[in-house]
C-alpha atoms as a PDB file:
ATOM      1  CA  UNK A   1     -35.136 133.388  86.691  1.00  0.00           C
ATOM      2  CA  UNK A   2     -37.419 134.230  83.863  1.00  0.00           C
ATOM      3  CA  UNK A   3     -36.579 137.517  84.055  1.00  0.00           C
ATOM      4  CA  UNK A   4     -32.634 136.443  82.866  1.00  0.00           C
ATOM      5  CA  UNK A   5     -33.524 134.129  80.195  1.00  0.00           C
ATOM      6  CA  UNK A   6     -35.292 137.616  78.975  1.00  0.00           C
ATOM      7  CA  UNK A   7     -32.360 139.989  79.372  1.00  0.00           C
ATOM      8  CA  UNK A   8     -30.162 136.962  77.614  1.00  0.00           C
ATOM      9  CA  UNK A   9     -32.506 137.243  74.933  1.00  0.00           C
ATOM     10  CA  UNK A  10     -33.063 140.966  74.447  1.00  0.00           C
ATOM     11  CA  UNK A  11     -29.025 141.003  74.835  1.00  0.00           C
ATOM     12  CA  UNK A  12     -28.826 138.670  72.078  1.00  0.00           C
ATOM     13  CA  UNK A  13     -30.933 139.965  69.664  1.00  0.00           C
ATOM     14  CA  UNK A  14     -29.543 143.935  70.605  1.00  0.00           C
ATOM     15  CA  UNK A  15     -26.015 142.414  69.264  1.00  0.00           C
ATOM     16  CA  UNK A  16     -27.131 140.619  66.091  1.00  0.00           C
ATOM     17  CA  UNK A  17     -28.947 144.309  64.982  1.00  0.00           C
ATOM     18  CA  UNK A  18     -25.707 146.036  66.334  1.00  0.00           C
ATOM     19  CA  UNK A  19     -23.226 143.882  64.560  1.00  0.00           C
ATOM     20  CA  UNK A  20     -24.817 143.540  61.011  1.00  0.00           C
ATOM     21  CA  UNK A  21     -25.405 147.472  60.809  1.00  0.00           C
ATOM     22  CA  UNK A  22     -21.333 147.683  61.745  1.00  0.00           C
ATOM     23  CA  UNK A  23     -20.662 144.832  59.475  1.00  0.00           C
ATOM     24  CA  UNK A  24     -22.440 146.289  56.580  1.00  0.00           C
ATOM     25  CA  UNK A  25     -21.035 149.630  57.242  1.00  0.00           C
ATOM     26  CA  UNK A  26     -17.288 148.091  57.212  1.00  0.00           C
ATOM     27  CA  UNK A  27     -18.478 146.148  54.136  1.00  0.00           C
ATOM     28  CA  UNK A  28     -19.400 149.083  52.338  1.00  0.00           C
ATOM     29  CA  UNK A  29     -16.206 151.217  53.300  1.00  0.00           C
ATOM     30  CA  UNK A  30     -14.001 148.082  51.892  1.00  0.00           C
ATOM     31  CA  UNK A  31     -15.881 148.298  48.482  1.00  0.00           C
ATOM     32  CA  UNK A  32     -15.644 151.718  48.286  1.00  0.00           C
ATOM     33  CA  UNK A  33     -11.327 151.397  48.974  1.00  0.00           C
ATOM     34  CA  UNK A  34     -10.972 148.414  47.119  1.00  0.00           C
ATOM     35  CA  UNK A  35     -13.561 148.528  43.906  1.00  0.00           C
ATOM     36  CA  UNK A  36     -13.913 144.997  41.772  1.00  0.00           C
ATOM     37  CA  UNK A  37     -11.787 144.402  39.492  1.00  0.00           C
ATOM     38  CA  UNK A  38     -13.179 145.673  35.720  1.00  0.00           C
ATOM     39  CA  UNK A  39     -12.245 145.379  32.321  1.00  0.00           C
ATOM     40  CA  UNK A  40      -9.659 148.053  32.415  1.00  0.00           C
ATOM     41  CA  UNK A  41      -7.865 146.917  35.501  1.00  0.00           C
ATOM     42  CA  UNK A  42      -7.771 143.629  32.986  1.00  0.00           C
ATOM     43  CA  UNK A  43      -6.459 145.023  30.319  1.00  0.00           C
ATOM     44  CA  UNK A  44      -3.671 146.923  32.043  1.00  0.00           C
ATOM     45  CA  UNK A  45      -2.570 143.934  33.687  1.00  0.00           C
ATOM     46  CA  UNK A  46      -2.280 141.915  30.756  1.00  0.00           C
ATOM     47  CA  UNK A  47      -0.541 144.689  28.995  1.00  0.00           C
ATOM     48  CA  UNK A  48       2.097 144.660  31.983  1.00  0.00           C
ATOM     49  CA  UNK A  49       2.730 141.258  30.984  1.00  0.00           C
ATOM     50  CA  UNK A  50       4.014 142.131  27.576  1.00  0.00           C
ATOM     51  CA  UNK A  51       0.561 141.028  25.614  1.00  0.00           C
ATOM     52  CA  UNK A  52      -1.900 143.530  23.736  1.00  0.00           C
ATOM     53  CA  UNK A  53      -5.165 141.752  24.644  1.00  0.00           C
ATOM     54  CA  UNK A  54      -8.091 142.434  22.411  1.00  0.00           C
ATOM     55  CA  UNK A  55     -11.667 143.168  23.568  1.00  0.00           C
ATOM     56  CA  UNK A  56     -12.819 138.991  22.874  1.00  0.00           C
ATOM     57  CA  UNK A  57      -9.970 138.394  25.113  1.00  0.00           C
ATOM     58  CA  UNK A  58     -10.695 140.745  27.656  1.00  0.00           C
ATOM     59  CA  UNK A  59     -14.281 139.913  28.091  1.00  0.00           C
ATOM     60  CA  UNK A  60     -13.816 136.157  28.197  1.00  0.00           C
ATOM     61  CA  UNK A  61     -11.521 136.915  31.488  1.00  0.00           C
ATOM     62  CA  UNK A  62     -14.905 139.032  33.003  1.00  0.00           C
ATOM     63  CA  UNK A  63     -16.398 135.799  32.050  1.00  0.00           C
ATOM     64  CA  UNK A  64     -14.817 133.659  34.266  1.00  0.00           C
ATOM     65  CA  UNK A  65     -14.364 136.386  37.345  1.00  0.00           C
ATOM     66  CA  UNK A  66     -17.814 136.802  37.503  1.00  0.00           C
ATOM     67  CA  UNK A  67     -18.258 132.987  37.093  1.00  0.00           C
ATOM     68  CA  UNK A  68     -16.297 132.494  40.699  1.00  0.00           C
ATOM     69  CA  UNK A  69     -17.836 134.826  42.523  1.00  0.00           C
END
């Protein structure tokens, strides 16, 4: 009886440390495919909409990303 609360336990605690070390590994690869966005990903897509944005403008939209994150 006591012996299976133990291997509950120990199975437990074995597949938190698994699954954040796989987590954090996925999490990493995802960053490394898909960087956050930066100033020059903002200024090309405000170019594509037809408007030359200046740097003022530019940095006040890295203002509010980085406000919601």
């Amino acid at each position: 009886m006591l012996l299976d609360i133990l291997y509950v336990v120990l199975g437990l605690i074995v597949g938190l440390v698994i699954g954040f070390f796989v987590t954090r590994h996925i999490f990493k690869k995802q960053l490394e495919e898909n960087p956050p966005i930066n100033e020059k990903m903002i200024e090309a897509m405000m170019s594509q909409m037809g408007r030359k944005p200046s740097q003022k403008q530019v940095r006040q939209v890295m203002q509010q990303m980085n406000k919601y994150k």
